[in-house]
Protein backbone atom coordinates (compact mmCIF):
# COMPACT_ATOMS: atom_id res chain seq x y z
CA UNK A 1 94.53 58.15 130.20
CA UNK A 2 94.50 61.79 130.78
CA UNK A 3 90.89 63.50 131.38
CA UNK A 4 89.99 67.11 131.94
CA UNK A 5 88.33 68.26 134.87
CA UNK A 6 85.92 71.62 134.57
CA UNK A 7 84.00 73.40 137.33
CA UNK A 8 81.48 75.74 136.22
CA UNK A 9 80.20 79.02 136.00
CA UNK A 10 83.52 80.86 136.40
CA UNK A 11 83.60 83.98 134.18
CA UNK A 12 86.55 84.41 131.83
CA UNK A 13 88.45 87.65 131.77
CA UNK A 14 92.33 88.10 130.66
CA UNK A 15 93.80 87.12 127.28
CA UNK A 16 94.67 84.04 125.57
CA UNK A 17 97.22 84.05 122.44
CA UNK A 18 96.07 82.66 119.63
CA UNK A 19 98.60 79.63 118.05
CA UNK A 20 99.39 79.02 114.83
CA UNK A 21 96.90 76.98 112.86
CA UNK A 22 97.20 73.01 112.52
CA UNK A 23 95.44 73.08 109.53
CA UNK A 24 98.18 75.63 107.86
CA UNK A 25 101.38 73.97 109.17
CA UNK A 26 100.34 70.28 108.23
CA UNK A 27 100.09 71.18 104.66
CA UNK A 28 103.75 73.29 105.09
CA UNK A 29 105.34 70.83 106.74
CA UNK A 30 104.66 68.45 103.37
CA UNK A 31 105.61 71.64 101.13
CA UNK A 32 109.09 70.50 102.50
CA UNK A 33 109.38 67.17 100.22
CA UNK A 34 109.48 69.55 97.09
CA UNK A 35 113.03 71.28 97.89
CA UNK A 36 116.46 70.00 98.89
CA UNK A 37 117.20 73.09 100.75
CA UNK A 38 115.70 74.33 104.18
CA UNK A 39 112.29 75.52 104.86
CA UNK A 40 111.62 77.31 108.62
CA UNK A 41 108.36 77.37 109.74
CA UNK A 42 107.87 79.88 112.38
CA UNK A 43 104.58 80.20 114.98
CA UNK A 44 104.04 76.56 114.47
CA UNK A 45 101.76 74.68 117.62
CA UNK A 46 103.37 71.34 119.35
CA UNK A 47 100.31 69.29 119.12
CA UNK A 48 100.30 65.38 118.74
CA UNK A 49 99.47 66.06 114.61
CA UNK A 50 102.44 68.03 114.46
CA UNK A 51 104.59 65.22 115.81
CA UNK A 52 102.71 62.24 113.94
CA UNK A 53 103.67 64.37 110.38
CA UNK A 54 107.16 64.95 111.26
CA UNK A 55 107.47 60.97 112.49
CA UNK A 56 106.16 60.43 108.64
CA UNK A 57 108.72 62.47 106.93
CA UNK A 58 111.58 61.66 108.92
CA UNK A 59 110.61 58.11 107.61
CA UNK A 60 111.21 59.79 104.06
CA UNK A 61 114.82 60.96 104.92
CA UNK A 62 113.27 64.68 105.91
CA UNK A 63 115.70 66.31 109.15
CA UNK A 64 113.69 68.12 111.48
CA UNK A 65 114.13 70.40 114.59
CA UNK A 66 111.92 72.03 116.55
CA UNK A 67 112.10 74.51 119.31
CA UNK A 68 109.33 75.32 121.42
CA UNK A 69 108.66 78.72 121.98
CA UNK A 70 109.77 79.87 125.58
CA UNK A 71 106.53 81.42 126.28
CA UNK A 72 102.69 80.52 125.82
CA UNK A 73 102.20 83.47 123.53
CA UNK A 74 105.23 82.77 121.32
CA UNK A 75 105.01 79.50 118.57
CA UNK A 76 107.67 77.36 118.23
CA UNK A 77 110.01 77.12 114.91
CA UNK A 78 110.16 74.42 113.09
CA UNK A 79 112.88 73.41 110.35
CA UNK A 80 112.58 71.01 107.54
CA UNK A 81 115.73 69.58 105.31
CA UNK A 82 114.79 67.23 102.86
CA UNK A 83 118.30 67.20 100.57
CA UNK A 84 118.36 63.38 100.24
CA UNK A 85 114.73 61.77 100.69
CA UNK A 86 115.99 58.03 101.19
CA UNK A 87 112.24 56.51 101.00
CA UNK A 88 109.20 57.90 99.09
CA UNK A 89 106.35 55.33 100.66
CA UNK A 90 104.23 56.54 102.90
CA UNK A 91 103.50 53.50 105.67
CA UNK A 92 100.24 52.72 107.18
CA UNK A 93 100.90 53.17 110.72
CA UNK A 94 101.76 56.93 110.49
CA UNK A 95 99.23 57.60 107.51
CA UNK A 96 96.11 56.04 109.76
CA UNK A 97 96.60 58.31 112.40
CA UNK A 98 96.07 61.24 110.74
CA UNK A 99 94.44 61.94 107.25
CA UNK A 100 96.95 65.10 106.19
CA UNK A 101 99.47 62.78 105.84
CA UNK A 102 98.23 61.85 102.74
CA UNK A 103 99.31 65.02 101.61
CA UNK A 104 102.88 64.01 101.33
CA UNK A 105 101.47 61.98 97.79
CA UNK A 106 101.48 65.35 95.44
CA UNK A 107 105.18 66.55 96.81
CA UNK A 108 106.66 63.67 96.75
CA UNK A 109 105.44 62.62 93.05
CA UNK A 110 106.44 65.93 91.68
CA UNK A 111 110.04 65.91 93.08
CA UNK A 112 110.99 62.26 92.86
CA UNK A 113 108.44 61.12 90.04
CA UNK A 114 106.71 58.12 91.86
CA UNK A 115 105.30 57.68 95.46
CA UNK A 116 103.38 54.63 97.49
CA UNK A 117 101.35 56.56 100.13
CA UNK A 118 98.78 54.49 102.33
CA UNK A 119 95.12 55.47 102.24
CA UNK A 120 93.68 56.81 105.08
CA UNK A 121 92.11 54.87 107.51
CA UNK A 122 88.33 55.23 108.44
CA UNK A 123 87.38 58.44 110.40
CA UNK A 124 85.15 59.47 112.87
CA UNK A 125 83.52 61.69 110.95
CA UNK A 126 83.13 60.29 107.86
CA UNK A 127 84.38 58.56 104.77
CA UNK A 128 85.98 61.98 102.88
CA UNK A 129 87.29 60.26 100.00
CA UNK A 130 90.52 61.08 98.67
CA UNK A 131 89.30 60.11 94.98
CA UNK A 132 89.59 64.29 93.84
CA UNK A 133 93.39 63.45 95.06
CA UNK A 134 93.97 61.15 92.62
CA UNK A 135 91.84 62.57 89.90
CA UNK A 136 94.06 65.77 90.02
CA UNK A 137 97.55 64.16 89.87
CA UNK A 138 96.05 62.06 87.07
CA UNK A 139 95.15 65.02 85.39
CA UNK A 140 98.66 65.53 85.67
CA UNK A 141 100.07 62.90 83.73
CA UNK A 142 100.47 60.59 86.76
CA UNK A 143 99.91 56.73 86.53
CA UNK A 144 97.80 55.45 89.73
CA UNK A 145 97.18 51.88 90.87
CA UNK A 146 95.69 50.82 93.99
CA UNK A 147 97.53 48.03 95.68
CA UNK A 148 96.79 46.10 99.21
CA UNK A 149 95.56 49.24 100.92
CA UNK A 150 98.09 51.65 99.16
CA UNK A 151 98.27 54.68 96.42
CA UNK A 152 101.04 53.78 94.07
CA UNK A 153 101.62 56.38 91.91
CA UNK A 154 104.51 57.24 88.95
CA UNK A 155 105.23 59.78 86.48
CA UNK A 156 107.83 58.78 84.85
CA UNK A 157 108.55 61.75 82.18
CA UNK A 158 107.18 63.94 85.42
CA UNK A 159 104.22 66.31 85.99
CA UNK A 160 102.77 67.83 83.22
CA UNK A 161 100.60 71.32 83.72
CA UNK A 162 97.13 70.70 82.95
CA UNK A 163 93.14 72.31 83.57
CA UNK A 164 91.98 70.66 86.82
CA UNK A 165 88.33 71.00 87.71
CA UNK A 166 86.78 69.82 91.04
CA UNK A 167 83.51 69.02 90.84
CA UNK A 168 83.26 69.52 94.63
CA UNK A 169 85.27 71.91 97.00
CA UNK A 170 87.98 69.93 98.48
CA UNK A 171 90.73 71.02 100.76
CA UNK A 172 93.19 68.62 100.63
CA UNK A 173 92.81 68.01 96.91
CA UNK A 174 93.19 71.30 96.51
CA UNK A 175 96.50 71.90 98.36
CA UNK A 176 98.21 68.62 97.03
CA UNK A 177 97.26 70.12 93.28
CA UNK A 178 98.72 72.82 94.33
CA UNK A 179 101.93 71.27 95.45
CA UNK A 180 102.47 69.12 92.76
CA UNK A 181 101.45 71.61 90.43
CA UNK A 182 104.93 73.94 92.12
CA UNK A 183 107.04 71.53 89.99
CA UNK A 184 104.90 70.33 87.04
CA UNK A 185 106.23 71.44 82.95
CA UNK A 186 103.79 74.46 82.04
CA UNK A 187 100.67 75.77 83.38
CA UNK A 188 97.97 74.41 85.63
CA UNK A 189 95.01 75.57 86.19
CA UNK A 190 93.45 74.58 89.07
CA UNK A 191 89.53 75.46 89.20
CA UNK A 192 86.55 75.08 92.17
CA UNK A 193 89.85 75.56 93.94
CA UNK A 194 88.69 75.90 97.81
CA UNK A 195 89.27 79.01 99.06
CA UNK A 196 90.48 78.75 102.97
CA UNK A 197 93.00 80.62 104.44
CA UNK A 198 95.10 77.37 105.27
CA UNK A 199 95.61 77.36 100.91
CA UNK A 200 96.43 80.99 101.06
CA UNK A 201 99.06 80.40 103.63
CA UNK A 202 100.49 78.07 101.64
CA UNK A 203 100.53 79.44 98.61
CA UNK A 204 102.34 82.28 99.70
CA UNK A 205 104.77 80.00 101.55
CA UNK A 206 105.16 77.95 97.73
CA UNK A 207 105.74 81.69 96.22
CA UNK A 208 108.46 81.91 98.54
CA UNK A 209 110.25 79.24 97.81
CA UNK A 210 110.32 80.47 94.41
CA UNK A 211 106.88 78.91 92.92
CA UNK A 212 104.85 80.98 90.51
CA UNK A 213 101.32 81.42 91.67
CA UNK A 214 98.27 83.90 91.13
CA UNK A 215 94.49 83.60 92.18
CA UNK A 216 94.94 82.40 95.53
CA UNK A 217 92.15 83.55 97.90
CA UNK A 218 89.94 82.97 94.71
CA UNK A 219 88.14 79.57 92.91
CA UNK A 220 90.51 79.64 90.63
CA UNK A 221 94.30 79.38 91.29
CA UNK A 222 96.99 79.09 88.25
CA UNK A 223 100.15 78.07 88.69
CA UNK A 224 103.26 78.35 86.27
CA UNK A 225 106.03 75.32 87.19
CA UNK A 226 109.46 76.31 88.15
CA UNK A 227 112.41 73.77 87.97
CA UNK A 228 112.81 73.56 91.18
CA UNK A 229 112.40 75.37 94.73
CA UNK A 230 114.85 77.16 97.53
CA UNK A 231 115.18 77.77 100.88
CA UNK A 232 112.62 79.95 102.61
CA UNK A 233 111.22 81.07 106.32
CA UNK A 234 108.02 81.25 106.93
CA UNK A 235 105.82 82.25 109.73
CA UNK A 236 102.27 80.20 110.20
CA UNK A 237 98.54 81.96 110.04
CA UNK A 238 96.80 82.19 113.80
CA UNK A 239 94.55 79.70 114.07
CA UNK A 240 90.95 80.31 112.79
CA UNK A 241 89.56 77.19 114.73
CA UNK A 242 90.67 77.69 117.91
CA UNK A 243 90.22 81.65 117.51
CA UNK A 244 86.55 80.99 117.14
CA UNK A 245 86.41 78.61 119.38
CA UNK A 246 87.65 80.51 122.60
CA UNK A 247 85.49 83.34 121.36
CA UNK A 248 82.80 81.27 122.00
CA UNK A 249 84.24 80.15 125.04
CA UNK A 250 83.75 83.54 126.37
CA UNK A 251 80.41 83.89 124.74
CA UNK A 252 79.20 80.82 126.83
CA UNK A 253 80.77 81.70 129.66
CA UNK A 254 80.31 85.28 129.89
CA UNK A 255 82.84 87.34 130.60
CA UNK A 256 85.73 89.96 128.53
CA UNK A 257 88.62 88.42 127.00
CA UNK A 258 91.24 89.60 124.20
CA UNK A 259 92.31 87.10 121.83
CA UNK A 260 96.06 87.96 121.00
CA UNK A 261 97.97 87.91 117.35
CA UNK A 262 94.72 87.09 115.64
CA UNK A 263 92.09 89.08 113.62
CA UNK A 264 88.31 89.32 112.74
CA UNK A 265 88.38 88.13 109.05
CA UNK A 266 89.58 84.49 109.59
CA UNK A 267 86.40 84.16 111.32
CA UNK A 268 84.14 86.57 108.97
CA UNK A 269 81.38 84.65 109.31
CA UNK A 270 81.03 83.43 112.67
CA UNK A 271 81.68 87.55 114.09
CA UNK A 272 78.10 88.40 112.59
CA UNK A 273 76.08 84.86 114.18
CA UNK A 274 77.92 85.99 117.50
CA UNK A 275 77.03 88.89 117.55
CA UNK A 276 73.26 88.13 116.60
CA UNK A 277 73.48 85.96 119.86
CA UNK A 278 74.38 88.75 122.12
CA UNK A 279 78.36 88.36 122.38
CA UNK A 280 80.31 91.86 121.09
CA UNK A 281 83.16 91.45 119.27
CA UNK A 282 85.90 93.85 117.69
CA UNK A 283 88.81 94.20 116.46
CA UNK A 284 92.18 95.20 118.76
CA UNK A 285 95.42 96.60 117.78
CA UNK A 286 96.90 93.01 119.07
CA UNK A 287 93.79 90.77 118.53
CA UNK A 288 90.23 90.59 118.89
CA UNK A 289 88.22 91.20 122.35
CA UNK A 290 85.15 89.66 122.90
CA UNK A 291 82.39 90.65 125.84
CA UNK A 292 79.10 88.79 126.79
CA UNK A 293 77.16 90.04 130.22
CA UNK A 294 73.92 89.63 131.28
CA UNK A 295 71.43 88.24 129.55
CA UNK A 296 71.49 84.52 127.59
CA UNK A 297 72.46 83.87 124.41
CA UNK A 298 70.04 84.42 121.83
CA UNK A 299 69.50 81.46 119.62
CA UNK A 300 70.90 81.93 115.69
CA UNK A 301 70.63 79.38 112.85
CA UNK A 302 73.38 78.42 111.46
CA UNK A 303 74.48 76.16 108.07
CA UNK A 304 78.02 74.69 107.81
CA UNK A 305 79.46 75.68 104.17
CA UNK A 306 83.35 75.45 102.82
CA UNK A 307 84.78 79.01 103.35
CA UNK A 308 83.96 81.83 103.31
CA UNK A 309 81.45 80.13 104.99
CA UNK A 310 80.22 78.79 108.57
CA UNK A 311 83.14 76.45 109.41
CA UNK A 312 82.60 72.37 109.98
CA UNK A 313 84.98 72.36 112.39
CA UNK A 314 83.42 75.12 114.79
CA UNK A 315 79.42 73.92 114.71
CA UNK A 316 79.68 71.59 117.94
CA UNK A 317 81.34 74.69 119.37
CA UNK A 318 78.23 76.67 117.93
CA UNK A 319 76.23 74.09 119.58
CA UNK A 320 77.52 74.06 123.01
CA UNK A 321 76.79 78.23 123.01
CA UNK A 322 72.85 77.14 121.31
CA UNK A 323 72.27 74.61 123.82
CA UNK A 324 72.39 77.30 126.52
CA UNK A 325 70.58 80.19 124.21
CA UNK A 326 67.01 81.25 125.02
CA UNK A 327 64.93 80.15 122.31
CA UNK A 328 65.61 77.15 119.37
CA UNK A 329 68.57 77.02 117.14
CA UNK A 330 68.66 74.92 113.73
CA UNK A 331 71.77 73.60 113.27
CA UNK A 332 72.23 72.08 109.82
CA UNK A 333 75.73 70.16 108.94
CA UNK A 334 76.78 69.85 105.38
CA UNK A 335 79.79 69.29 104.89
CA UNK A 336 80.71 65.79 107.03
CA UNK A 337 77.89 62.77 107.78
CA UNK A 338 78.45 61.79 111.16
CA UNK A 339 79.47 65.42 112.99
CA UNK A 340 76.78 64.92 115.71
CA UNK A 341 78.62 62.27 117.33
CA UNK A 342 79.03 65.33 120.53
CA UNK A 343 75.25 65.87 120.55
CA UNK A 344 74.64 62.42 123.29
CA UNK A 345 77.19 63.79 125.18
CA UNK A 346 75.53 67.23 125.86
CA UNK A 347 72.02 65.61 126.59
CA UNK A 348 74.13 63.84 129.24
CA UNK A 349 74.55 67.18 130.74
CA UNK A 350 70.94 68.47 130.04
CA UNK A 351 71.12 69.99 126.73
CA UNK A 352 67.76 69.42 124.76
CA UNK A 353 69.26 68.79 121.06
CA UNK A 354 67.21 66.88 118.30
CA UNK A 355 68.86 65.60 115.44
CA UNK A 356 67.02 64.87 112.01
CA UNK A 357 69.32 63.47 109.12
CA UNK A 358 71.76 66.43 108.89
CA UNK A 359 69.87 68.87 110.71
CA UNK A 360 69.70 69.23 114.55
CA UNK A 361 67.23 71.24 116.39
CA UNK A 362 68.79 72.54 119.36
CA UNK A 363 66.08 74.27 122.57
CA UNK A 364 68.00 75.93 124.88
CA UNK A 365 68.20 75.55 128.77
CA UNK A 366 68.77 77.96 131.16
CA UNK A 367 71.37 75.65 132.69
CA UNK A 368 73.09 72.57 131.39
CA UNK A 369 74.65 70.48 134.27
CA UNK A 370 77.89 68.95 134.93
CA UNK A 371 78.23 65.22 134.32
CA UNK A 372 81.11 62.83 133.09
CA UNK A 373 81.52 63.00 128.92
CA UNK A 374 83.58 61.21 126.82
CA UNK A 375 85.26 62.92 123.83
CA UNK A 376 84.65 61.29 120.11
CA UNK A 377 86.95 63.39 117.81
CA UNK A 378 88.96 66.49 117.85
CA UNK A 379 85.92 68.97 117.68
CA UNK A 380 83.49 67.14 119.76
CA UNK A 381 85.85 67.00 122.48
CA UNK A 382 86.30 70.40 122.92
CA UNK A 383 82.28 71.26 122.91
CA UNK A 384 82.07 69.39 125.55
CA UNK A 385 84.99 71.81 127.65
CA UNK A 386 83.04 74.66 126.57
CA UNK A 387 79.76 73.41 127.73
CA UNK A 388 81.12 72.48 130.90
CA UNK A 389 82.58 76.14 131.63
CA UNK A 390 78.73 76.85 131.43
CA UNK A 391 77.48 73.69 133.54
CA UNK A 392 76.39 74.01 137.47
CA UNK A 393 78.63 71.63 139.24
CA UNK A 394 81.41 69.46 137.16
CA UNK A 395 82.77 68.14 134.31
CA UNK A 396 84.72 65.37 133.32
CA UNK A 397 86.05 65.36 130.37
CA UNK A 398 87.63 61.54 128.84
CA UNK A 399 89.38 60.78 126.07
CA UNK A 400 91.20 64.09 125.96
CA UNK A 401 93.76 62.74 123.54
CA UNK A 402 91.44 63.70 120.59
CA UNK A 403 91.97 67.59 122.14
CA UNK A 404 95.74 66.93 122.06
CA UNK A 405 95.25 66.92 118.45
CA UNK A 406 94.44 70.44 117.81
CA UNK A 407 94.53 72.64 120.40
CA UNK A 408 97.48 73.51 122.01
CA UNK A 409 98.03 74.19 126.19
CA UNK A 410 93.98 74.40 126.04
CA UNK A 411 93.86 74.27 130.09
CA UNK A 412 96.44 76.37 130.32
CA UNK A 413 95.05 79.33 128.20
CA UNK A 414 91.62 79.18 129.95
CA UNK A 415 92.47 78.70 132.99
CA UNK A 416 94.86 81.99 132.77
CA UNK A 417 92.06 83.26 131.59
CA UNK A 418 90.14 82.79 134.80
CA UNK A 419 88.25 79.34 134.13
CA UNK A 420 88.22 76.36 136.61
CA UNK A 421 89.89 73.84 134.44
CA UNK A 422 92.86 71.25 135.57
CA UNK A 423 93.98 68.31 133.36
CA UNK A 424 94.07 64.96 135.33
CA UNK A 425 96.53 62.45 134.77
């Protein structure tokens, strides 16, 4: 099993290219199901969620190709042909791996009028029910039963346009509405809609396919049905994630790097915490550049909230700077139980971290030191590189599969970049 291997206290200085976001091509690559013609994806990442989606919707009948790009700054493109879908269930074995595959459920209903999708299997980080799912597409006019493990779900007469209200912010909810809603008779109305870039992105990718859509970037998102959709390209946001998390790379580190083919308001609210700690951080004509010398971090509270909020998926990032800061950080998580799970790891390498409930109270050290981690999930694991570009001595890095999930060529970028960092097979 592969582990990454960090040596510390290298400064970073160069540029790393930003790829296109996970979270915004997952949701595309589903958006596929609701047209027999060809959607092109272009600037999407080869990571292992990218393949385990288009294993699942091959398994519908979908043709895929995908060419990587020739460089590390270039995406690859990424074409999906769903003309004949010869299976609409959604198996267990793909649909465990990976909980956006449950996103196939809304497309699939809408365009062939019944679907048997697995539910997810248990995650790391907590239960996140897919109940608002199912609520929404029942809202819809759609029949659901639950069956030995799966969603079995009909509309016979097909989608009908309806008011849906989420009593919570969800995500995925939100963007298999959305879908479904592409291809539903009349007008839905889709309201606590969350309001992420990754919807945006897809919304306008729906709109070019020929949907009918207004209010996205807002809480409330209507959509008009069409017949059906067409053919269209589209290219895939830069990653928000991984832009904030190699700007905090650098702030850790120390060091000037320019973050290529991104920009500043993906990560609105992380630019002003960052800066509060002592890192700079501007806009480029090709990016963002980022500079921390001298002095420590300065510790910053922080909150997680659903955008335009502090992101979930960037506070054990946020940590791995804090645990280094002078001073003590409150870190307080509210969107997932169980997002700590990185927080043993760092005390393994020094870090003085407290956690009560959903809050953890994070003292900073002058140094944390390197010691042998093991990665828990996707965000966790790459905390634990960051902290180790900051750690005297080494760090070893196991279970670097979870990284393989969402970060693509990450000890490749950083390493150009001017850290010590080599992936061991």
């Amino acid at each position: 099993m592969d582990r990454i291997r960090i040596e510390g206290g290298a400064r970073l200085k160069g540029e790393i290219p930003i790829s296109g976001a996970k979270n915004a091509a997952l949701p595309l690559m589903a958006a596929s199901l609701l047209t027999g013609e060809t959607l092109s994806l272009v600037n999407v990442p080869w990571l292992a969620d990218i393949a385990f989606m288009g294993d699942l919707l091959r398994g519908l009948g979908v043709e895929t190709s995908y060419v990587r790009g020739p460089r590390l700054s270039e995406g690859g493109m990424l074409t999906l042909t769903a003309s004949r879908l010869s299976s609409t269930t959604a198996e267990y074995d793909i649909v465990r791996k990976m909980r956006a595959s449950f996103l196939v459920l809304g497309p699939l209903l809408a365009r062939e009028g019944h679907a048997k999708v697995s539910l997810p299997g248990g995650c790391a980080i907590g239960a996140r029910p897919v109940d608002l799912h199912l609520k929404a597409l029942e809202a819809m006019g759609a029949n659901i039963d639950l069956a030995d493990g799966y969603v079995i779900a009909s509309a016979s007469g097909g989608l009908k346009g309806a008011a849906i209200e989420f009593p919570i912010v969800s995500v995925g909810a939100t963007e298999n509405a959305l879908m479904a809603a592409a291809l539903a008779k009349g007008e839905t109305r889709i309201i606590n809609a969350a309001r992420e870039p990754e919807i945006e992105d897809l919304g306008r990718c729906l709109i070019a396919m020929g949907a009918k859509i207004s209010g996205l970037g807002s809480s409330e998102i209507v959509v008009e049905g069409v017949n059906a959709l067409h053919a269209a390209t589209h290219s895939v946001l830069p990653d928000r994630i991984e832009t904030g998390t190699y700007a905090m790379a650098a702030a850790i580190a120390g060091g000037e790097i320019e973050l290529i083919g991104t920009r500043t308001e993906l990560i609105g609210s992380v630019v002003p915490l960052l800066r509060r700690a002592g890192t700079d951080i501007s806009d480029t004509n090709r990016g963002i550049a980022v500079h921390r010398n001298g002095f420590r971090p300065v510790a910053v509270d922080v909150t997680t909230e659903p955008f335009p909020g502090f992101p979930t998926d960037l506070q054990a990032q946020f940590m791995a700077l804090m645990a280094t800061a002078e001073g003590t950080s409150h870190i307080k998580e509210t969107i997932f139980e169980n997002r700590f799970m990185h927080v043993p790891e760092l005390l393994r390498m020094g870090a003085d971290i407290r956690v009560e409930g959903d809050l953890a109270v994070v003292n900073g050290v002058e140094k944390l030191k390197g010691a042998p981690v093991m990665a828990t999930d996707l965000r966790a694991s790459v905390s634990l590189v960051l902290a180790g570009l900051a750690a005297e001595g080494e760090t070893i890095v196991n279970r670097v599969y979870h990284l393989d999930r969402g970060f693509e060529r990450l000890e490749e970028k950083l390493s150009a970049a001017g850290a010590r960092i080599e992936r061991l097979h």
